[in-house]
N, C-alpha and C. Protein backbone atom coordinates (compact mmCIF):
# COMPACT_ATOMS: atom_id res chain seq x y z
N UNK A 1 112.30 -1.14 138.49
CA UNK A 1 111.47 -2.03 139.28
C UNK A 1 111.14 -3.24 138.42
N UNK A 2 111.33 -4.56 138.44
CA UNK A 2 111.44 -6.07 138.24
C UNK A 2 109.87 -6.12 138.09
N UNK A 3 109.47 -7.09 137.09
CA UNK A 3 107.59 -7.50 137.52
C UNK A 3 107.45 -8.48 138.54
N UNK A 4 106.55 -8.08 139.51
CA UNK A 4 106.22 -8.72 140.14
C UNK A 4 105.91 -10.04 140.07
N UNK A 5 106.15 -11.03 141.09
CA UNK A 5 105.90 -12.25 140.58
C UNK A 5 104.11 -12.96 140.48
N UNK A 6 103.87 -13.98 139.87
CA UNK A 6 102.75 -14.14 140.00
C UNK A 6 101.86 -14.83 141.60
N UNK A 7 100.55 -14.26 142.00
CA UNK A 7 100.22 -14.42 142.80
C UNK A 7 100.52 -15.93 142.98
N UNK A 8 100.22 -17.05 142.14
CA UNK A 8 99.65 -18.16 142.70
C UNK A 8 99.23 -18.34 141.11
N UNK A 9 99.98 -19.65 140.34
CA UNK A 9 99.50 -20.13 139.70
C UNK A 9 98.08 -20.59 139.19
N UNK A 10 97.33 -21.41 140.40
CA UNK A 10 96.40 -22.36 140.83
C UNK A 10 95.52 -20.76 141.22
N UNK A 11 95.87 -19.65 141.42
CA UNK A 11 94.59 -18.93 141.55
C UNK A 11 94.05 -18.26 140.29
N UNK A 12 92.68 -18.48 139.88
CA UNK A 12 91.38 -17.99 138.81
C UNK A 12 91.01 -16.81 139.34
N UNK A 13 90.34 -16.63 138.33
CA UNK A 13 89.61 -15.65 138.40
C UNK A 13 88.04 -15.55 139.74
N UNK A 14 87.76 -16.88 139.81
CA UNK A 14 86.87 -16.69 140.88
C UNK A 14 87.56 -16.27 142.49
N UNK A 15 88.53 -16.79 142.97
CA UNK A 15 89.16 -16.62 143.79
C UNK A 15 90.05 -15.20 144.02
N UNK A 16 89.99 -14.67 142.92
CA UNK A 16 90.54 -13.46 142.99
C UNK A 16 89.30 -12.48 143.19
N UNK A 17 88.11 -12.37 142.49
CA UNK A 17 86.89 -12.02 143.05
C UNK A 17 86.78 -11.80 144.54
N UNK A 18 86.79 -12.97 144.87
CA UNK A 18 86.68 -13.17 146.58
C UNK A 18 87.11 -12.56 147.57
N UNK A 19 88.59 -12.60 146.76
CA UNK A 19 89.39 -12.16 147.45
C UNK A 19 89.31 -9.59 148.02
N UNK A 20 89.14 -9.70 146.35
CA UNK A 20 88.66 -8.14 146.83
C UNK A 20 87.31 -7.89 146.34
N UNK A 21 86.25 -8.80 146.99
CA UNK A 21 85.16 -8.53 147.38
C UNK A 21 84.32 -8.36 146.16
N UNK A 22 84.20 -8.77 144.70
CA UNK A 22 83.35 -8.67 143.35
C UNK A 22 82.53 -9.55 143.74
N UNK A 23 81.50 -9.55 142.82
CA UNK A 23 81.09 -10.58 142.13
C UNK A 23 82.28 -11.39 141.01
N UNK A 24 81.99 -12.15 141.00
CA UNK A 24 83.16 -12.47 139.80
C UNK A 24 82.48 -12.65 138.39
N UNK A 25 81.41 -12.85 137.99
CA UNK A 25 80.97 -11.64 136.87
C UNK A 25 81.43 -10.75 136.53
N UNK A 26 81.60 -9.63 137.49
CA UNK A 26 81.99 -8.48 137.45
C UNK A 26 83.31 -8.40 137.27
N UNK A 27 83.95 -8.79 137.86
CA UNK A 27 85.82 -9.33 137.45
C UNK A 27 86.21 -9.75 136.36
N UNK A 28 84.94 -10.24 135.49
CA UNK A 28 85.20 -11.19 134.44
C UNK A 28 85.30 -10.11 133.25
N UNK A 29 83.58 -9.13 133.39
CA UNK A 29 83.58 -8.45 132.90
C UNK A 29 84.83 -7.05 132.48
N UNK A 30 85.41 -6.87 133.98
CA UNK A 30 86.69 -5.91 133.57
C UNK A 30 87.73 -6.15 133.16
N UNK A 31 87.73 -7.62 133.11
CA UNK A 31 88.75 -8.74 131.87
C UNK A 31 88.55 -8.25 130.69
N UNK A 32 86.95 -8.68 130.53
CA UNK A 32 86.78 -8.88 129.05
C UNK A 32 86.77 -6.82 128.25
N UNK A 33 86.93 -6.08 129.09
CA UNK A 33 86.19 -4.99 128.63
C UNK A 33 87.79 -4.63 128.65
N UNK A 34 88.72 -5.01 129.15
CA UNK A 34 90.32 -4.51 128.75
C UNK A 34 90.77 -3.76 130.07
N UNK A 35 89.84 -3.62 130.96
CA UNK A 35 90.46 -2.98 132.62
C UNK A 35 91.42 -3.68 133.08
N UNK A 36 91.73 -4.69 133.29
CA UNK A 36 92.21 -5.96 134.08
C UNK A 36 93.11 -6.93 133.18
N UNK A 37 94.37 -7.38 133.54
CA UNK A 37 95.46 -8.11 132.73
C UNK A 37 95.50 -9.01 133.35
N UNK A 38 95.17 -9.71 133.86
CA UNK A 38 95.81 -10.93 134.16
C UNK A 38 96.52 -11.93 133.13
N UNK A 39 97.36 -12.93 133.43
CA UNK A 39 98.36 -13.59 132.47
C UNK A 39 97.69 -14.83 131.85
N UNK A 40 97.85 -15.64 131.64
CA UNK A 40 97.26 -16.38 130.74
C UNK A 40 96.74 -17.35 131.27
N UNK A 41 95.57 -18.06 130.44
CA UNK A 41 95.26 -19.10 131.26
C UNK A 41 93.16 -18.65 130.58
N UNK A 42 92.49 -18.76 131.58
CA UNK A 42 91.16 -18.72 131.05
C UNK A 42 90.31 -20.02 130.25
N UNK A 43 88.75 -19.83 130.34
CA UNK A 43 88.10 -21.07 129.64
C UNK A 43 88.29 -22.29 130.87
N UNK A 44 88.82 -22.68 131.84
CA UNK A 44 89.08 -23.53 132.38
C UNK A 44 90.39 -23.61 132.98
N UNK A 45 91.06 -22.66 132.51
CA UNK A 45 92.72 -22.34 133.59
C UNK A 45 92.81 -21.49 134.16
N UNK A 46 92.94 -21.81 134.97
CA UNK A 46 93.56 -20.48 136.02
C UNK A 46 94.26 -19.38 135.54
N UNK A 47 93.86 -18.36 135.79
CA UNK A 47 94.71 -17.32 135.03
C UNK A 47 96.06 -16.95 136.14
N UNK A 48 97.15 -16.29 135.43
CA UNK A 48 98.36 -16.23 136.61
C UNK A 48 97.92 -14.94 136.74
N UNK A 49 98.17 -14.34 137.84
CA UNK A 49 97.52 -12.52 138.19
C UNK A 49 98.56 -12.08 139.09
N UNK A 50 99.78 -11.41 138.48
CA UNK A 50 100.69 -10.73 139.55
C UNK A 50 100.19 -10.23 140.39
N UNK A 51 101.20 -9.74 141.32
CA UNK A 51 100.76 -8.66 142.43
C UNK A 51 100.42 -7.33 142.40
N UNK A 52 101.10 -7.22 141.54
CA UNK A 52 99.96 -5.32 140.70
C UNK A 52 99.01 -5.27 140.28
N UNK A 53 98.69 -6.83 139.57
CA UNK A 53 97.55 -7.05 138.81
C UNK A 53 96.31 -7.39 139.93
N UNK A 54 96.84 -7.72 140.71
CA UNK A 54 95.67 -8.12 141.83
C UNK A 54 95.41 -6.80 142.75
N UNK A 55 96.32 -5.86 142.76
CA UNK A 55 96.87 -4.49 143.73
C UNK A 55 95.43 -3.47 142.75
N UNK A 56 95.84 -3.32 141.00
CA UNK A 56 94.89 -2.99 140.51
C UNK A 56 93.31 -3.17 140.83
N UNK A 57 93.17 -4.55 140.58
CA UNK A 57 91.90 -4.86 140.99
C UNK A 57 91.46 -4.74 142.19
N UNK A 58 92.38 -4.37 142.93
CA UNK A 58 91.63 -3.93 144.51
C UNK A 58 91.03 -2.34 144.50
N UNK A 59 92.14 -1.68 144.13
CA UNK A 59 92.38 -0.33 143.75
C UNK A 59 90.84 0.20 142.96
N UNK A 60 90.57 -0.51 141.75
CA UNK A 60 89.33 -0.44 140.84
C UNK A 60 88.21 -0.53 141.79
N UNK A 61 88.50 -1.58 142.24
CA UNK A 61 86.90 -2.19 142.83
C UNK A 61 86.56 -1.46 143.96
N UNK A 62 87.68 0.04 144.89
CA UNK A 62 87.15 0.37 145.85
C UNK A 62 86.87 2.12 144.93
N UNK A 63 87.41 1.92 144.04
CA UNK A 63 87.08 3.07 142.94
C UNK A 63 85.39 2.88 142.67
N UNK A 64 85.32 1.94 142.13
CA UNK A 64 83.85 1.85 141.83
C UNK A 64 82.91 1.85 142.54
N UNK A 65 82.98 0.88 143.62
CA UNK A 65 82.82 1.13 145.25
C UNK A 65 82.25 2.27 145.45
N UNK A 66 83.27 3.49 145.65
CA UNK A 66 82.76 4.66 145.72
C UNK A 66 82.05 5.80 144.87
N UNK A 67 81.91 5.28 143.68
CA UNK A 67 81.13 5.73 142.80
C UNK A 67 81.75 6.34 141.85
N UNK A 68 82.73 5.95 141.17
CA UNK A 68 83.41 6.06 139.91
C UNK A 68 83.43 5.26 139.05
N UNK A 69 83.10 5.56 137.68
CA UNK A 69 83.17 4.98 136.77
C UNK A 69 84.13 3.75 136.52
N UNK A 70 83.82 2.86 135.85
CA UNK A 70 84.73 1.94 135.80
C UNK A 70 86.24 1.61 134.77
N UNK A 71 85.44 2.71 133.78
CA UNK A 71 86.57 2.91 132.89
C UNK A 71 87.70 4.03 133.78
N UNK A 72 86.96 4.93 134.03
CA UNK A 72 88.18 6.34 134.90
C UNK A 72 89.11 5.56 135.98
N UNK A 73 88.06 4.49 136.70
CA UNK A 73 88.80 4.29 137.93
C UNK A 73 89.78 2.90 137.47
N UNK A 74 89.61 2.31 136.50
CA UNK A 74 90.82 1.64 135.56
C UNK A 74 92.17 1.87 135.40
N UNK A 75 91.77 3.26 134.75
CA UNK A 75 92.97 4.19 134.51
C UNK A 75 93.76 4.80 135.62
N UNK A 76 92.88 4.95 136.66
CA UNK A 76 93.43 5.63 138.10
C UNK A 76 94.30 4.38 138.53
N UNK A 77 93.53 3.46 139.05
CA UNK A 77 94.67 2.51 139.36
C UNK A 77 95.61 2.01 138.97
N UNK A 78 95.54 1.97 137.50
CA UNK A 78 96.46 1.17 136.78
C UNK A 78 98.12 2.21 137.20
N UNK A 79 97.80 3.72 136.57
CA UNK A 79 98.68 4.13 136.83
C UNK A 79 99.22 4.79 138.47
N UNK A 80 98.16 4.06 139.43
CA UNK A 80 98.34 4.33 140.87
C UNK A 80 99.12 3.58 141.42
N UNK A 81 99.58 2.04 140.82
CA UNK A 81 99.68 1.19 141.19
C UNK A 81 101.72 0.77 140.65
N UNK A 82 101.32 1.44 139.41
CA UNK A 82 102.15 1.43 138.48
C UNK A 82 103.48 1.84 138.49
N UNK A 83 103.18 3.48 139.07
CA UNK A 83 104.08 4.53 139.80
C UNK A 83 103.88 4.86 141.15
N UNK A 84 103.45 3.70 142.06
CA UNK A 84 103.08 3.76 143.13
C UNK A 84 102.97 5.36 143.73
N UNK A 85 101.95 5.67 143.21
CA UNK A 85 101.30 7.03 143.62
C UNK A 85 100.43 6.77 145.15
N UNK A 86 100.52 7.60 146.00
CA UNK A 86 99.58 7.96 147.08
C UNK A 86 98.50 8.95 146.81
N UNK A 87 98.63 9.34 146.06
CA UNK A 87 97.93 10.80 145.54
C UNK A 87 97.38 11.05 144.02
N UNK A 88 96.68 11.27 143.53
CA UNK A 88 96.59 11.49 142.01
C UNK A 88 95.66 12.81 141.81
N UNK A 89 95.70 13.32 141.59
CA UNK A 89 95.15 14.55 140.50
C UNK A 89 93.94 14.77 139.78
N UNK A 90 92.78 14.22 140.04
CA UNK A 90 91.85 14.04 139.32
C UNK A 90 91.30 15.11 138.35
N UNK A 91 91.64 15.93 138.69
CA UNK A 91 91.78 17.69 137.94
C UNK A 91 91.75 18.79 138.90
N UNK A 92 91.55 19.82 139.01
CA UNK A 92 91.92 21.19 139.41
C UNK A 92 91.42 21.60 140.60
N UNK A 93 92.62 21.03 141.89
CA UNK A 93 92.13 21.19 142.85
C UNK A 93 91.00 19.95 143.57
N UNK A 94 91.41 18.73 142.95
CA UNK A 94 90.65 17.68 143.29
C UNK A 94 91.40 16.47 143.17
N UNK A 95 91.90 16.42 144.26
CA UNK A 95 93.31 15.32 144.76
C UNK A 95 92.51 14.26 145.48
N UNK A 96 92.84 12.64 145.08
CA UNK A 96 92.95 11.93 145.29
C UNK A 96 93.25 10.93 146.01
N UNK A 97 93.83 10.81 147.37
CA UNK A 97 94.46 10.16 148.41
C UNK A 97 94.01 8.70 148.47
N UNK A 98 95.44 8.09 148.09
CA UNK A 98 95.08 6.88 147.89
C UNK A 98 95.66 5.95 149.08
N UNK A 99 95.15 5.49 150.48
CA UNK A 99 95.85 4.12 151.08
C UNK A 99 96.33 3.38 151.05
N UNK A 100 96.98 1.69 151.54
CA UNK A 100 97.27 1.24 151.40
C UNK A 100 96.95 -0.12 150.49
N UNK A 101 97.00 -0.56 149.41
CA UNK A 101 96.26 -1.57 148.29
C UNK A 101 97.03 -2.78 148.53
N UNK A 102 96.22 -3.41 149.59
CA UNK A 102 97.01 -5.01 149.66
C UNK A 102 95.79 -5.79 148.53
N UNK A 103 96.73 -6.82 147.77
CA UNK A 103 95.72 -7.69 146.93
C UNK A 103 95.78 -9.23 148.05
């Protein structure tokens, strides 16, 4: 599987907020804390944010949403998104069902 291309040059980090419903504080924060990749750019550029990368941050934010940690539900998406899982394992007998993650 090829990397996805980038959303939209010209789209930041505030607009990606918006888009799946943060604060963008909070977006900023799962930047700075290592949850969230977006491509380069920052300080005043737009960061480039593929389509996994934006798929993630949807994924996270309805993780947290529902009351998961932000580091666990990091990790859930990243690799939900990654190996396009429907399902994940959270441990023993406590499965995961994951919908559809449009960014």
């Amino acid at each position: 599987m090829g990397r996805p291309p980038p959303v939209n040059r010209d789209t930041g980090t505030s607009e990606i907020a918006k888009r799946i419903g943060v604060p963008r504080h909070k977006l900023a924060y799962w930047i700075e804390a290592g949850y969230l990749h977006p491509g380069s750019g920052g300080h005043g550029v737009p960061q480039d944010w593929s389509a996994a990368e934006v798929a993630i941050a949807v994924l996270l934010a309805r993780l947290v949403a529902a009351g998961m940690g932000a580091a666990p539900a990091a990790a859930v998406a990243r690799s939900a998104v990654a190996f396009e899982l429907r399902e994940v394992e959270l441990g023993p007998g406590l499965p995961l069902r994951i919908g559809a993650v449009d960014g």
